[in-house]
C-alpha atoms as a PDB file:
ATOM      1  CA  UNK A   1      15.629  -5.711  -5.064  1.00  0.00           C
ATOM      2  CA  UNK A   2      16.732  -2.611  -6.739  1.00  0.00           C
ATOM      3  CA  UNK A   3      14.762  -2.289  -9.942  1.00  0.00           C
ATOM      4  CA  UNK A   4      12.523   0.537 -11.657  1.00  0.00           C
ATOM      5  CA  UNK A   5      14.563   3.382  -9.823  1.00  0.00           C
ATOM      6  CA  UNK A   6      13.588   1.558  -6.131  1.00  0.00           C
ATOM      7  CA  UNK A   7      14.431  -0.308  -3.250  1.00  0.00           C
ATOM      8  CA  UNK A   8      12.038  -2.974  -2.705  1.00  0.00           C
ATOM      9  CA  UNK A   9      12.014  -5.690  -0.186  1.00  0.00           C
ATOM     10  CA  UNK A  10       9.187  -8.328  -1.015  1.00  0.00           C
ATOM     11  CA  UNK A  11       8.147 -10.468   2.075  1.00  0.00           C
ATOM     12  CA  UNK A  12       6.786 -13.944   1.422  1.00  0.00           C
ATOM     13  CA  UNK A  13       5.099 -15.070   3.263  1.00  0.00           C
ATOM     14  CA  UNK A  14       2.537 -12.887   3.429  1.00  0.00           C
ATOM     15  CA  UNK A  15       2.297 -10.742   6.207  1.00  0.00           C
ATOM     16  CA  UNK A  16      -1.078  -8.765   7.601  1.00  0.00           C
ATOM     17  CA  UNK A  17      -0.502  -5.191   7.680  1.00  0.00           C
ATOM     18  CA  UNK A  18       0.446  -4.695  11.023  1.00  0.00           C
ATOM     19  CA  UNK A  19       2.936  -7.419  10.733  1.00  0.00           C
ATOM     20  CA  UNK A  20       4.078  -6.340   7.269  1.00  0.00           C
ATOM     21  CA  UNK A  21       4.663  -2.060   8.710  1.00  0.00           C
ATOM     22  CA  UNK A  22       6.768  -3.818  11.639  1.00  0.00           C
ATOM     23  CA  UNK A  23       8.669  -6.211   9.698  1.00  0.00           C
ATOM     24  CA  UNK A  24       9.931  -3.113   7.403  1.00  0.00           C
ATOM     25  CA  UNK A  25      10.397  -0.290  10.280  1.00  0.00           C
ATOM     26  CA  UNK A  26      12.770  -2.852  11.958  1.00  0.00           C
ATOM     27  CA  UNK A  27      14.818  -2.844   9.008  1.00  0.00           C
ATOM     28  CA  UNK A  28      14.798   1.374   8.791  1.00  0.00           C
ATOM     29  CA  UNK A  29      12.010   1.070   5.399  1.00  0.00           C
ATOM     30  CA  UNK A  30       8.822   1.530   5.335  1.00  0.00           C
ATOM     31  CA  UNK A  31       5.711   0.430   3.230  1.00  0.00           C
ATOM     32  CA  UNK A  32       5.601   2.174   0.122  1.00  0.00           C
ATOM     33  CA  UNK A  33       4.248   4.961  -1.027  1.00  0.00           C
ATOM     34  CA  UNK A  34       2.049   5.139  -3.935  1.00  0.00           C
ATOM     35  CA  UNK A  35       1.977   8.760  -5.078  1.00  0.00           C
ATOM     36  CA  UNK A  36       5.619   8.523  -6.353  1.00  0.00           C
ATOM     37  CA  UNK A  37       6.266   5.047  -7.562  1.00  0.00           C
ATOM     38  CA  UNK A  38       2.389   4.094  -8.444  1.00  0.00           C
ATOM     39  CA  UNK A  39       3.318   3.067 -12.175  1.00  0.00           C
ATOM     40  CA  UNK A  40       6.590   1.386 -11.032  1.00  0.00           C
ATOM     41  CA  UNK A  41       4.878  -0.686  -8.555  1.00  0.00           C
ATOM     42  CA  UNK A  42       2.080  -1.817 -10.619  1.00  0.00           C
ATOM     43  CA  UNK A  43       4.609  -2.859 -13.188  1.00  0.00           C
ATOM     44  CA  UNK A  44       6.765  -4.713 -10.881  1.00  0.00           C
ATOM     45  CA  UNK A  45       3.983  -6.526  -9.563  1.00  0.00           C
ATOM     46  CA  UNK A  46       2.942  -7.528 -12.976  1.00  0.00           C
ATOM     47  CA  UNK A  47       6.526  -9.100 -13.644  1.00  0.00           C
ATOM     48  CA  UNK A  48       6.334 -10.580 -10.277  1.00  0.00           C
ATOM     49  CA  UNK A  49       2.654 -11.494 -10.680  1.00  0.00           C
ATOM     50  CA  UNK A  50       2.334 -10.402  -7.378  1.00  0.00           C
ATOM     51  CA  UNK A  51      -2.078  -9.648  -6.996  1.00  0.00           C
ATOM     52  CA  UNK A  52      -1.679  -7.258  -4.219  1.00  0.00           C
ATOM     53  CA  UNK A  53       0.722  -5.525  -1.907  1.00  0.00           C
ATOM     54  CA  UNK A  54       0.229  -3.616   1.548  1.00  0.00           C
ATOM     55  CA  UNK A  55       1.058   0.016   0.810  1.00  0.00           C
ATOM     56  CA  UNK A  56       1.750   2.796   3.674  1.00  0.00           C
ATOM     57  CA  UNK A  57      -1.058   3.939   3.524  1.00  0.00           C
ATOM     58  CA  UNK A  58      -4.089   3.613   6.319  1.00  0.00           C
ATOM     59  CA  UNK A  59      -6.617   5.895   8.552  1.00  0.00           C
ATOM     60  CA  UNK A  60      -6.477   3.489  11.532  1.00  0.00           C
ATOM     61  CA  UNK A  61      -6.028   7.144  13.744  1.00  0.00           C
ATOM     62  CA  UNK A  62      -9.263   8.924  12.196  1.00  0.00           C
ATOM     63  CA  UNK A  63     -11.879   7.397   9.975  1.00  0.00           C
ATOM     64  CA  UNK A  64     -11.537   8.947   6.471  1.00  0.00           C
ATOM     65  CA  UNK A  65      -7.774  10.724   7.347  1.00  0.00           C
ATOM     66  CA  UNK A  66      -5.426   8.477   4.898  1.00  0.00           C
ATOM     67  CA  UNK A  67      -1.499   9.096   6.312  1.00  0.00           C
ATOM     68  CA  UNK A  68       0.924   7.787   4.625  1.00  0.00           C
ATOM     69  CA  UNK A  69       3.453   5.602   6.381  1.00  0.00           C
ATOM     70  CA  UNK A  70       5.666   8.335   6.409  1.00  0.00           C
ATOM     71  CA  UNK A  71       3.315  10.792   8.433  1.00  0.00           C
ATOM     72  CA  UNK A  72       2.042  13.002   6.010  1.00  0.00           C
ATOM     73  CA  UNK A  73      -1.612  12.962   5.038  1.00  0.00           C
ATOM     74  CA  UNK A  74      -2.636  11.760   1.483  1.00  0.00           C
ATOM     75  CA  UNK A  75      -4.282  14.421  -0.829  1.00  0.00           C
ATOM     76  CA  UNK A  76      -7.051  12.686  -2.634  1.00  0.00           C
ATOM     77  CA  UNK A  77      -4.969  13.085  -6.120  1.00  0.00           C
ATOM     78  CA  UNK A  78      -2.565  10.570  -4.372  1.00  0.00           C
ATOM     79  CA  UNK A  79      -5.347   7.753  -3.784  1.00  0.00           C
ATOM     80  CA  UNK A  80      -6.287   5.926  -6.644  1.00  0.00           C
ATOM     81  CA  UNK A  81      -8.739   3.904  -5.432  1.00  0.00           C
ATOM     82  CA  UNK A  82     -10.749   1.134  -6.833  1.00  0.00           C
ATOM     83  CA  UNK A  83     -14.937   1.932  -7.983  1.00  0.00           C
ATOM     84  CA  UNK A  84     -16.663   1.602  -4.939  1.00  0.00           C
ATOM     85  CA  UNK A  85     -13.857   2.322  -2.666  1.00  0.00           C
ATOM     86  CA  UNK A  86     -13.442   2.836   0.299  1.00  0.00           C
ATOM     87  CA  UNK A  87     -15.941   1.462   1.413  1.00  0.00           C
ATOM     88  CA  UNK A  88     -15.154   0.506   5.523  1.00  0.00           C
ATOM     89  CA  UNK A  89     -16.307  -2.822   5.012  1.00  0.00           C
ATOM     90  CA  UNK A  90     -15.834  -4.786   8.208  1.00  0.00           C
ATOM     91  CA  UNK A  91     -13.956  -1.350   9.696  1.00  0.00           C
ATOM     92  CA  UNK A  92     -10.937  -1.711   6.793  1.00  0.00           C
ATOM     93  CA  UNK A  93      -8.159   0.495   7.875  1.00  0.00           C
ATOM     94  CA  UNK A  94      -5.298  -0.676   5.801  1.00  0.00           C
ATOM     95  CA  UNK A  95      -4.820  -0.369   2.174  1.00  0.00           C
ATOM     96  CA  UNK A  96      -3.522  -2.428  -0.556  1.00  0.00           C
ATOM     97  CA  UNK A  97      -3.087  -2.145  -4.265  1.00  0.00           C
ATOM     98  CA  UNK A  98      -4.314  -4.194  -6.559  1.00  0.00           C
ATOM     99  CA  UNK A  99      -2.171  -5.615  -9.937  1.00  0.00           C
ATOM    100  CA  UNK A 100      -5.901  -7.135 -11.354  1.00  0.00           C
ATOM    101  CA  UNK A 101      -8.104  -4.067 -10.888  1.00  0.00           C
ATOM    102  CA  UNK A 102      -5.153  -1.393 -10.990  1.00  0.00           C
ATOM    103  CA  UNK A 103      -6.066   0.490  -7.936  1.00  0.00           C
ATOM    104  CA  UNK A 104      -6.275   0.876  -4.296  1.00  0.00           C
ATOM    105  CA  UNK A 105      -8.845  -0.861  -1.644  1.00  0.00           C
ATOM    106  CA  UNK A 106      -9.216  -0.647   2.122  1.00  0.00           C
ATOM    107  CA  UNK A 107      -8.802  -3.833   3.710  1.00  0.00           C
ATOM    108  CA  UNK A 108      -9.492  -5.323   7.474  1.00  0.00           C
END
């Protein structure tokens, strides 16, 4: 889908992040990046109504070290996270975004 200046390629059905990163490397993409297309995305999911999406975006290598999926690491202007977040519940490592709350939570 080419829409709001992107690329997109929306998987259903859902996939767990793992599944979802694969799924997208095989096909030379990559889970999106937030810090660019934030506004975009949240928009897109709102036309989609699409409640949340995977983004690149985990610390699965060091606790508290957020890389995006394309190897750099996130500055904290970059993460818009949700109150309260993140929060490591249940050792979350990947993050999504959220079209309800309009930001970004760690999830196992």
């Amino acid at each position: 889908m080419r829409t709001y200046g992107l690329c997109l390629s929306i998987s259903k059905p859902a996939l767990n992040f793992s599944a979802a990163n694969s799924s997208f490397r095989s096909k030379q993409g990559r889970l999106v990046i937030t810090n660019a297309t934030y506004d975009s995305l949240l928009r897109i999911m709102q036309d989609m109504s699409i409640d949340w999406v995977w983004v690149g975006l985990d610390d699965g290598q060091t606790e508290g070290t957020y890389v995006w999926s394309d190897g750099t690491v996130a500055t904290k202007s970059e993460m818009v996270f949700l109150a309260g977040q993140p929060d490591n519940l249940n050792d979350s490592d990947c993050i999504a975004i959220s079209r309800k709350y309009l930001g970004l939570d760690d999830v196992s």
